[in-house]
ModelCIF file with pLDDT and N, C-alpha, C, O atoms, coordinates in Angstrom:
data_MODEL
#
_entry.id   MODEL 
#
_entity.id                         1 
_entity.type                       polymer 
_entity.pdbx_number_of_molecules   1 
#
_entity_poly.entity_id                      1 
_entity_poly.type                           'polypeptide(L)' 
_entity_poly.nstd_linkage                   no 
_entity_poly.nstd_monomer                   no 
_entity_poly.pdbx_seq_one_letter_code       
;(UNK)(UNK)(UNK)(UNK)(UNK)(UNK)(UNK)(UNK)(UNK)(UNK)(UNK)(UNK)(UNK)(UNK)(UNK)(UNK)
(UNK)(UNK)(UNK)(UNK)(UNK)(UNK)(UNK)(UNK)(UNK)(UNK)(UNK)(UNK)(UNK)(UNK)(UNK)(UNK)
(UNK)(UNK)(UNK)(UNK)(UNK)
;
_entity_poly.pdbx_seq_one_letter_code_can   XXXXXXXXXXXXXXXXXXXXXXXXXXXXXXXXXXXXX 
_entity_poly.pdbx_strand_id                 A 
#
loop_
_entity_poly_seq.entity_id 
_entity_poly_seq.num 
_entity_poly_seq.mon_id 
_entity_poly_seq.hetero 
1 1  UNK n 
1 2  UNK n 
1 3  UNK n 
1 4  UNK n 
1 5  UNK n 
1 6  UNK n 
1 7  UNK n 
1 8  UNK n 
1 9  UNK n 
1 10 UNK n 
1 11 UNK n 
1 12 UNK n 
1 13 UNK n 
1 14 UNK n 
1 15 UNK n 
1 16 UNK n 
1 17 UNK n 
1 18 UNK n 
1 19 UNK n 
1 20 UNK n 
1 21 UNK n 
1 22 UNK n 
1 23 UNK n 
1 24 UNK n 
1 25 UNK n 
1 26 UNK n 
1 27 UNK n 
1 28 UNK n 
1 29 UNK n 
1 30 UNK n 
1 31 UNK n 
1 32 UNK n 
1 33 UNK n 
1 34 UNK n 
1 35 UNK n 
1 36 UNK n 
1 37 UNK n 
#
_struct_asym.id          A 
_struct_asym.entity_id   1 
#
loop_
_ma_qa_metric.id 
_ma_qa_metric.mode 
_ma_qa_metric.name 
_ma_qa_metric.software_group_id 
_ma_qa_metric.type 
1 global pLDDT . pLDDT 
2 local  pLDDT . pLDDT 
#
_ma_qa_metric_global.metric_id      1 
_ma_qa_metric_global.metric_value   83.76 
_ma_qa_metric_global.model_id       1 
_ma_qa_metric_global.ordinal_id     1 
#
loop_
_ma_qa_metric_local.label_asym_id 
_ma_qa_metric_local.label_comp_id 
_ma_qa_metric_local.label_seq_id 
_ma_qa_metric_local.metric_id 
_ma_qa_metric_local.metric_value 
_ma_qa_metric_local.model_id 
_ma_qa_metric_local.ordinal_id 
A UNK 1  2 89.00 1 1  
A UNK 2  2 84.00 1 2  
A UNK 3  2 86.00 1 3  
A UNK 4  2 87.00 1 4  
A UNK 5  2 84.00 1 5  
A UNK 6  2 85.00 1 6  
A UNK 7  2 82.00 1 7  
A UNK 8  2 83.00 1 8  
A UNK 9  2 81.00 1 9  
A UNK 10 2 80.00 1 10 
A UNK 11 2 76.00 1 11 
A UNK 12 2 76.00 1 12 
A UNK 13 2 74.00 1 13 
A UNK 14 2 77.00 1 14 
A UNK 15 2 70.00 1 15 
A UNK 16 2 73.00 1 16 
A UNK 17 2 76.00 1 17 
A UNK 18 2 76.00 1 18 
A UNK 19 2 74.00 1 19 
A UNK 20 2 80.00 1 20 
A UNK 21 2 79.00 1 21 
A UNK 22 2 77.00 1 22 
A UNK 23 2 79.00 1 23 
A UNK 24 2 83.00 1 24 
A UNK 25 2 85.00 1 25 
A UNK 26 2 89.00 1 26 
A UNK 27 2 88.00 1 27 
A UNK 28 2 87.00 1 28 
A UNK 29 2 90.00 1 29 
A UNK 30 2 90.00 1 30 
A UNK 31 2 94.00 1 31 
A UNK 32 2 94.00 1 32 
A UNK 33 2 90.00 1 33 
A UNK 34 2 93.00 1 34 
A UNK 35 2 95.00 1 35 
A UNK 36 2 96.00 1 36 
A UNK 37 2 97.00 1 37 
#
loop_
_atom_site.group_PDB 
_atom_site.id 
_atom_site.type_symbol 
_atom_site.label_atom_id 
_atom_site.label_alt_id 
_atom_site.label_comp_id 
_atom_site.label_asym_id 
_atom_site.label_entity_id 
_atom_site.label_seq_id 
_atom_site.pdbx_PDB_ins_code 
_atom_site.Cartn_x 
_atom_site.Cartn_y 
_atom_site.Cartn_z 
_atom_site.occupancy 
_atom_site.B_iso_or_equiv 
_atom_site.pdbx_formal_charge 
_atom_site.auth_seq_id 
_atom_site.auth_comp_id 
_atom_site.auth_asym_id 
_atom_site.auth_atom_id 
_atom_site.pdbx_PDB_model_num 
ATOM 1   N N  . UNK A 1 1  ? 7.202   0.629   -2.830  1.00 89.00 ? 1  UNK A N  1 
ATOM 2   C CA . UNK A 1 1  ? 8.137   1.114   -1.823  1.00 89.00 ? 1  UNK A CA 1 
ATOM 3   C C  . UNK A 1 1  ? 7.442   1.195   -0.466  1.00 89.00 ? 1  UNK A C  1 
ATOM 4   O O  . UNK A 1 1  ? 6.217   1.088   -0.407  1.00 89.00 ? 1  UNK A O  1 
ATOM 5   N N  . UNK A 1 2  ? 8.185   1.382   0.627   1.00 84.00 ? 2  UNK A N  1 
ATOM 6   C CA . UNK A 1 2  ? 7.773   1.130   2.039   1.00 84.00 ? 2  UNK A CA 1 
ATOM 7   C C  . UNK A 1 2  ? 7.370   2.684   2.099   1.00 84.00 ? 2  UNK A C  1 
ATOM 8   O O  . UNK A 1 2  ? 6.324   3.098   2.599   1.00 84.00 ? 2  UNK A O  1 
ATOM 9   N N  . UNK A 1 3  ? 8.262   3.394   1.572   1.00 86.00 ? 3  UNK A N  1 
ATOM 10  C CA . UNK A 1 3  ? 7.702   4.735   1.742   1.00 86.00 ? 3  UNK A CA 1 
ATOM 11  C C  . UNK A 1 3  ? 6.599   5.547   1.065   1.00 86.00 ? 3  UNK A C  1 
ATOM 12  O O  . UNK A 1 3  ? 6.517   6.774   1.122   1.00 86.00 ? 3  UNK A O  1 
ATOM 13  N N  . UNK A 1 4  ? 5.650   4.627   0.332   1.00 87.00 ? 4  UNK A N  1 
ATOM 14  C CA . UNK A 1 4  ? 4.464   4.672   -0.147  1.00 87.00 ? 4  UNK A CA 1 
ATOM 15  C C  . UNK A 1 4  ? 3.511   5.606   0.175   1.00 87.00 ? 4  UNK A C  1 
ATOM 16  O O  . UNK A 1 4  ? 2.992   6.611   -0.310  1.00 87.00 ? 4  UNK A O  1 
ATOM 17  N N  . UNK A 1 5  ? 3.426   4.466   1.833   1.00 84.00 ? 5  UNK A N  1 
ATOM 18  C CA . UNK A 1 5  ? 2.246   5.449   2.892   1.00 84.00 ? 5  UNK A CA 1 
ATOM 19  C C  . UNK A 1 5  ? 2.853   6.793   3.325   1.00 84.00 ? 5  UNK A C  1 
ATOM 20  O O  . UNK A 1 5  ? 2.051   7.723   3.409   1.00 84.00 ? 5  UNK A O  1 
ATOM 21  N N  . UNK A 1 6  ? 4.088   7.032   3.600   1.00 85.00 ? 6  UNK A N  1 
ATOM 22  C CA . UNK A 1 6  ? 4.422   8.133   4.184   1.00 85.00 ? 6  UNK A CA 1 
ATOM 23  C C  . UNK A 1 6  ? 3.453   9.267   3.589   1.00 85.00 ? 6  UNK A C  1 
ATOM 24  O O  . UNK A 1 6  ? 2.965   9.301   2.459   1.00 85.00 ? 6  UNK A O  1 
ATOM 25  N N  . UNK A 1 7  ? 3.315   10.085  4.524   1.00 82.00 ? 7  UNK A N  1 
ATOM 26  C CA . UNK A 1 7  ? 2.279   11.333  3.887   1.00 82.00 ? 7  UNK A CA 1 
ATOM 27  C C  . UNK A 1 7  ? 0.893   11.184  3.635   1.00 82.00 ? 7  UNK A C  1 
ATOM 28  O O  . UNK A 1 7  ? 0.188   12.192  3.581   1.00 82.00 ? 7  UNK A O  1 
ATOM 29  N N  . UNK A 1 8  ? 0.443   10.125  3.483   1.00 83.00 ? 8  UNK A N  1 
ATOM 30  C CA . UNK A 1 8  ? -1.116  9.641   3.416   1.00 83.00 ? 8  UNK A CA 1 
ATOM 31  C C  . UNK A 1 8  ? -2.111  10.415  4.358   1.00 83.00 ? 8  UNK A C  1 
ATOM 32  O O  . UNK A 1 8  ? -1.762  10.016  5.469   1.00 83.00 ? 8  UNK A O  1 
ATOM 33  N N  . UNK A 1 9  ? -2.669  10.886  4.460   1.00 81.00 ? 9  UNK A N  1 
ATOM 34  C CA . UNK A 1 9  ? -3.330  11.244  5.286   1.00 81.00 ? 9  UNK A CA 1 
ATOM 35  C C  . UNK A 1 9  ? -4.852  10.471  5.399   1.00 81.00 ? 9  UNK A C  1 
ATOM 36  O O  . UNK A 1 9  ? -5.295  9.691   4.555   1.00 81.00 ? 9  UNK A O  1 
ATOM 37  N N  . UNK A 1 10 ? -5.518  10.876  6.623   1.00 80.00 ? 10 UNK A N  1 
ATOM 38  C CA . UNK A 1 10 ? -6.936  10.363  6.779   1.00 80.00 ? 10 UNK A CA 1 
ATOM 39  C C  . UNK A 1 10 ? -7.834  10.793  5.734   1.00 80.00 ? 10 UNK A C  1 
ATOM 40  O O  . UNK A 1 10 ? -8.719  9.976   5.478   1.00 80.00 ? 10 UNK A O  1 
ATOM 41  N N  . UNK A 1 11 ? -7.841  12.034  4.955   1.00 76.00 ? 11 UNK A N  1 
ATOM 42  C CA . UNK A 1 11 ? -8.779  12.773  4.189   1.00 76.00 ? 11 UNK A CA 1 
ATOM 43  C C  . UNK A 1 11 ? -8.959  11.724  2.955   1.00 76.00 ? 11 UNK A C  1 
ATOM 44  O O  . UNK A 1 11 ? -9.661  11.906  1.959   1.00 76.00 ? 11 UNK A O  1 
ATOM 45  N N  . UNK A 1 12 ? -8.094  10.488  3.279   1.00 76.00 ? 12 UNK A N  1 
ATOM 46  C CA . UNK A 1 12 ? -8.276  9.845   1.996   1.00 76.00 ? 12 UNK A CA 1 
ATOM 47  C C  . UNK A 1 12 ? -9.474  8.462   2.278   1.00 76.00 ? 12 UNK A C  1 
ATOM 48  O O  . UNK A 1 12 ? -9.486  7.777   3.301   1.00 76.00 ? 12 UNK A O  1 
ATOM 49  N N  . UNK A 1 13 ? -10.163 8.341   1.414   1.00 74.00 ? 13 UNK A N  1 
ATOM 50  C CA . UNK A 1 13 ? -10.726 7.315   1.609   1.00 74.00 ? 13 UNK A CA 1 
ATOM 51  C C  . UNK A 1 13 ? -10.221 5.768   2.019   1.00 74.00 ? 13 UNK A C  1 
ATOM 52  O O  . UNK A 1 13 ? -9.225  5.224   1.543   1.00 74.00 ? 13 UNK A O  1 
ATOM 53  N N  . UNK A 1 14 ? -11.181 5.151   3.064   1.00 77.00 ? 14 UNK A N  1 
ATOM 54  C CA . UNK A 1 14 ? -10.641 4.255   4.098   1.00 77.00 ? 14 UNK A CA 1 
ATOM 55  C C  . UNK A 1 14 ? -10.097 2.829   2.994   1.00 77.00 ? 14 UNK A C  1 
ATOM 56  O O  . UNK A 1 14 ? -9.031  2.218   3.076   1.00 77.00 ? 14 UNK A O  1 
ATOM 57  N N  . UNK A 1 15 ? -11.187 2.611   2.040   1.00 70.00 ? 15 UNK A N  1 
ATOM 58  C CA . UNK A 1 15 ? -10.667 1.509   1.277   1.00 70.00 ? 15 UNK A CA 1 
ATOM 59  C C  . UNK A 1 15 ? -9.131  1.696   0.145   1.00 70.00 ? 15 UNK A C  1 
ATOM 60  O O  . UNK A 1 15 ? -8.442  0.781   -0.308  1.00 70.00 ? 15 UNK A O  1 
ATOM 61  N N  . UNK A 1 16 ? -8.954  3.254   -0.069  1.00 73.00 ? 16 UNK A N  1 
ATOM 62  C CA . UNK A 1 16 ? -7.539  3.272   -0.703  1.00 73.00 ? 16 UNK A CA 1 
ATOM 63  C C  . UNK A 1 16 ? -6.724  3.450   0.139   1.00 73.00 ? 16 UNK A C  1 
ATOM 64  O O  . UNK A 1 16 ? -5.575  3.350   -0.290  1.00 73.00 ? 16 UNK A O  1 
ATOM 65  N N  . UNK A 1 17 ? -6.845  3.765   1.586   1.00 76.00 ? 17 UNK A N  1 
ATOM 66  C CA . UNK A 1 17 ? -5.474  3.938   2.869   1.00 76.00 ? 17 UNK A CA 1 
ATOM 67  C C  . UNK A 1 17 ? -5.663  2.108   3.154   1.00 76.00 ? 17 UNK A C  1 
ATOM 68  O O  . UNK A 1 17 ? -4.582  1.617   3.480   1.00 76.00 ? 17 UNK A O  1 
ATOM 69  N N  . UNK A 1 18 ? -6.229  1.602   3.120   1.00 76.00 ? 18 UNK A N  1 
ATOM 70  C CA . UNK A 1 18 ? -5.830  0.154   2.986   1.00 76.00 ? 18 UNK A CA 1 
ATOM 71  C C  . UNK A 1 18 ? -5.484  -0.596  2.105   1.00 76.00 ? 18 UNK A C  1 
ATOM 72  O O  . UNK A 1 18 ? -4.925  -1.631  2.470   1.00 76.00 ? 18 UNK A O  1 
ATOM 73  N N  . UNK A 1 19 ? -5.675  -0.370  0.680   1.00 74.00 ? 19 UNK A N  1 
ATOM 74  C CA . UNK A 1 19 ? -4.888  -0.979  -0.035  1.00 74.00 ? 19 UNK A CA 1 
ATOM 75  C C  . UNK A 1 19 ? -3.295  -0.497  -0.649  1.00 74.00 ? 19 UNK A C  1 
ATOM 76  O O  . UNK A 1 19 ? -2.525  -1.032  -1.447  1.00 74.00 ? 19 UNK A O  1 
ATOM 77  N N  . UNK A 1 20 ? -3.237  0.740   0.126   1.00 80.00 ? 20 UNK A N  1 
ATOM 78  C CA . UNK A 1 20 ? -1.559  1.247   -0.143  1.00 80.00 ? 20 UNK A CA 1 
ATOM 79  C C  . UNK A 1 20 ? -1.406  0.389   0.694   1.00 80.00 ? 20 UNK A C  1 
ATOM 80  O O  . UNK A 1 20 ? -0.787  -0.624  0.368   1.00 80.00 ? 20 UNK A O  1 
ATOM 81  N N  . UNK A 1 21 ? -1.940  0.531   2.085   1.00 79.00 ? 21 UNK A N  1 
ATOM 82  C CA . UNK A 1 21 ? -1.327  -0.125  3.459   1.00 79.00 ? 21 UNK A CA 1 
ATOM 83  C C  . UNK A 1 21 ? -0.673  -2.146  2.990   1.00 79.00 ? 21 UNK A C  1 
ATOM 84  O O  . UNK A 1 21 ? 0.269   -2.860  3.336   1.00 79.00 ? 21 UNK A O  1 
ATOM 85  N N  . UNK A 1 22 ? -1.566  -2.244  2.301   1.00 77.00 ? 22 UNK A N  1 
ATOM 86  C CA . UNK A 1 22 ? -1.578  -3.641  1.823   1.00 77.00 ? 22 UNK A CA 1 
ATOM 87  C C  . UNK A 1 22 ? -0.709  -3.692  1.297   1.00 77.00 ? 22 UNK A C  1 
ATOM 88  O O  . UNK A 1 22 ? 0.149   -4.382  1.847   1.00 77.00 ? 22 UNK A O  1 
ATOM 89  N N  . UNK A 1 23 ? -0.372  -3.149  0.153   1.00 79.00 ? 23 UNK A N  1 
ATOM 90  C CA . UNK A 1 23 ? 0.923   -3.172  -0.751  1.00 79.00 ? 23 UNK A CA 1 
ATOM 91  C C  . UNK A 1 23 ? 2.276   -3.191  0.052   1.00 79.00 ? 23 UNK A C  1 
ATOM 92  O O  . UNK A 1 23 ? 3.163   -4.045  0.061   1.00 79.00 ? 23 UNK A O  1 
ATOM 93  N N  . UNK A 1 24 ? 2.138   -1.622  0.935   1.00 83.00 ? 24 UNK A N  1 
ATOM 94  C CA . UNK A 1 24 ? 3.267   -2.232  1.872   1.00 83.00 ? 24 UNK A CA 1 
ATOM 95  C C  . UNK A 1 24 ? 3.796   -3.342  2.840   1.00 83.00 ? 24 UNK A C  1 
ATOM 96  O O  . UNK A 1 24 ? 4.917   -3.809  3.045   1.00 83.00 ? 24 UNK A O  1 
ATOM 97  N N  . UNK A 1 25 ? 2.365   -3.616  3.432   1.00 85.00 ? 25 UNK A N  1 
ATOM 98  C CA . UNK A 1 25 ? 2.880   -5.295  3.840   1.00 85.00 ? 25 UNK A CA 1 
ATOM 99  C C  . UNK A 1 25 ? 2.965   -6.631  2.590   1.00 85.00 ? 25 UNK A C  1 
ATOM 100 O O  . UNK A 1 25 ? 3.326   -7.793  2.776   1.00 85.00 ? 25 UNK A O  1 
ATOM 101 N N  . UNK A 1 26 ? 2.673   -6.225  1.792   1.00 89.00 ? 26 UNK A N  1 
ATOM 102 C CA . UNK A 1 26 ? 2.933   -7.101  0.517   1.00 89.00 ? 26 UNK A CA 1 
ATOM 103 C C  . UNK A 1 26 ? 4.669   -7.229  0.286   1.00 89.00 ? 26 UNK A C  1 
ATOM 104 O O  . UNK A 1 26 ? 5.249   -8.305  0.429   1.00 89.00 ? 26 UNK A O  1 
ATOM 105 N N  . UNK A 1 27 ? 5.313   -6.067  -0.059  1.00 88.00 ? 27 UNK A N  1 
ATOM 106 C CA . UNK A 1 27 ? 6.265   -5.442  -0.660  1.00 88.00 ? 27 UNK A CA 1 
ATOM 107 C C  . UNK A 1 27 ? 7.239   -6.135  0.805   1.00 88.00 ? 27 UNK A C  1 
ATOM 108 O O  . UNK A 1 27 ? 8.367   -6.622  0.728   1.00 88.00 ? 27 UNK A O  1 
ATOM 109 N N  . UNK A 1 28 ? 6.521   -6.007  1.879   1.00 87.00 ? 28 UNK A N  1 
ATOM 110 C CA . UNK A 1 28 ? 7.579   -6.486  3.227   1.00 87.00 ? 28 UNK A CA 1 
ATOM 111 C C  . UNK A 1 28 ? 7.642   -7.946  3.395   1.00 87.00 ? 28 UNK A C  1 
ATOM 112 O O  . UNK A 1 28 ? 8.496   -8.418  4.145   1.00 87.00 ? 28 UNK A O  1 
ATOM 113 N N  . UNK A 1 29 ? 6.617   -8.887  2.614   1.00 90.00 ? 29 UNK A N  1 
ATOM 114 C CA . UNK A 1 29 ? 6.416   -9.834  2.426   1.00 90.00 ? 29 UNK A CA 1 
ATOM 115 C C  . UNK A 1 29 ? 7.716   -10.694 1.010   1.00 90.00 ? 29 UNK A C  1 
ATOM 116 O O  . UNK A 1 29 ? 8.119   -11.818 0.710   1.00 90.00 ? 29 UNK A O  1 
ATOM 117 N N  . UNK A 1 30 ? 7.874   -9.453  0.622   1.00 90.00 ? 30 UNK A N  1 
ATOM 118 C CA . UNK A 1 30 ? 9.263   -9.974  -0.657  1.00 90.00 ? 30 UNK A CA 1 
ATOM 119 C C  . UNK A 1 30 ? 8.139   -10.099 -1.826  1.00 90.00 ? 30 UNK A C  1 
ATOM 120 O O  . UNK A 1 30 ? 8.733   -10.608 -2.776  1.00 90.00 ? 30 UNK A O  1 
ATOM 121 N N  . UNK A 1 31 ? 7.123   -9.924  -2.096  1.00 94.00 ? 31 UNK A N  1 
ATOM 122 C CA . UNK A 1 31 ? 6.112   -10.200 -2.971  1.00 94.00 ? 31 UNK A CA 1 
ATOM 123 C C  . UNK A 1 31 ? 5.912   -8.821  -3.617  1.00 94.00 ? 31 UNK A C  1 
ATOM 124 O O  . UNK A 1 31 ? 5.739   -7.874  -2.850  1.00 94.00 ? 31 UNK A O  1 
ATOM 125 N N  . UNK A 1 32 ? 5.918   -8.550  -5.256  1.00 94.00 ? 32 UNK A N  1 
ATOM 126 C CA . UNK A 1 32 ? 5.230   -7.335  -5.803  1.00 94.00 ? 32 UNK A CA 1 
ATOM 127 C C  . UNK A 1 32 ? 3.904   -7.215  -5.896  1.00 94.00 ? 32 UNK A C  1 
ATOM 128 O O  . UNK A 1 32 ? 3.373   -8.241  -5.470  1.00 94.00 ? 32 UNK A O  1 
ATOM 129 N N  . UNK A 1 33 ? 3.225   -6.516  -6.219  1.00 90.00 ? 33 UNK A N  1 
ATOM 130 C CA . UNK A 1 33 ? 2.264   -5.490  -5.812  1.00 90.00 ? 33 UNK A CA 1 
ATOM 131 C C  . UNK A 1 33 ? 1.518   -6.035  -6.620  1.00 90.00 ? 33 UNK A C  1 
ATOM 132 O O  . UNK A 1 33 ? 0.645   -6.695  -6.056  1.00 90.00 ? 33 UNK A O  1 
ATOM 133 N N  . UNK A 1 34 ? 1.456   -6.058  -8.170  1.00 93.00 ? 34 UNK A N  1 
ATOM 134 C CA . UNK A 1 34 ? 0.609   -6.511  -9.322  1.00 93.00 ? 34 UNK A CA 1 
ATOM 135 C C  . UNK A 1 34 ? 0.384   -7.676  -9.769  1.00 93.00 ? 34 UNK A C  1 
ATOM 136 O O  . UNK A 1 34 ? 1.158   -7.953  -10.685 1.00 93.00 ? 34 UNK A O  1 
ATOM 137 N N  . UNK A 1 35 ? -0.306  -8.442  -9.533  1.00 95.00 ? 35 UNK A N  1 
ATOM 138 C CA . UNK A 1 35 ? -0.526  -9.992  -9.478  1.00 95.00 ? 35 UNK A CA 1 
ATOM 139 C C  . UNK A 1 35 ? -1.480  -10.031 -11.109 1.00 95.00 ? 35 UNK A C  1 
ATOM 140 O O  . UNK A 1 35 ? -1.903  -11.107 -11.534 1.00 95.00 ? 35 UNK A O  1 
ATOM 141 N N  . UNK A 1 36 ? -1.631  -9.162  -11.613 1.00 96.00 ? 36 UNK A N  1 
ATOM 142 C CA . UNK A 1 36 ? -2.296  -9.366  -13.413 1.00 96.00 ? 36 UNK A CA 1 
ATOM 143 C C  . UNK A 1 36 ? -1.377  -8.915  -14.401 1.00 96.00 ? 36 UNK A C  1 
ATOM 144 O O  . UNK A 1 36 ? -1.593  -8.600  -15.572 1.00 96.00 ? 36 UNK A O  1 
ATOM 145 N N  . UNK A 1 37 ? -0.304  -8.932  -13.741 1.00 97.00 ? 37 UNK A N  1 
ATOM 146 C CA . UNK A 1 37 ? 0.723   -8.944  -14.692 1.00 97.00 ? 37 UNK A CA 1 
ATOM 147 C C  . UNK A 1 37 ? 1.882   -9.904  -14.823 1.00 97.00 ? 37 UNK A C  1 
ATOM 148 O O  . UNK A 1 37 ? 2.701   -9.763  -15.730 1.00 97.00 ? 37 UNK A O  1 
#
């Protein structure tokens, strides 16, 4: 969902606030999230 990131804050580590971030431009891309499945 786009509303994924909402609420994320900085306290989170930089490499998991980028791969939510990713997902959401994934997900805006028309593409799902899990590519090993």
């Amino acid at each position: 969902s786009p509303d994924i990131a909402n609420g994320m804050t900085d306290a989170l580590p930089e490499f998991i606030r980028n791969r939510i971030l990713g997902g959401v431009l994934t997900s805006m891309a028309g593409l799902p999230f899990n590519m090993d499945a």
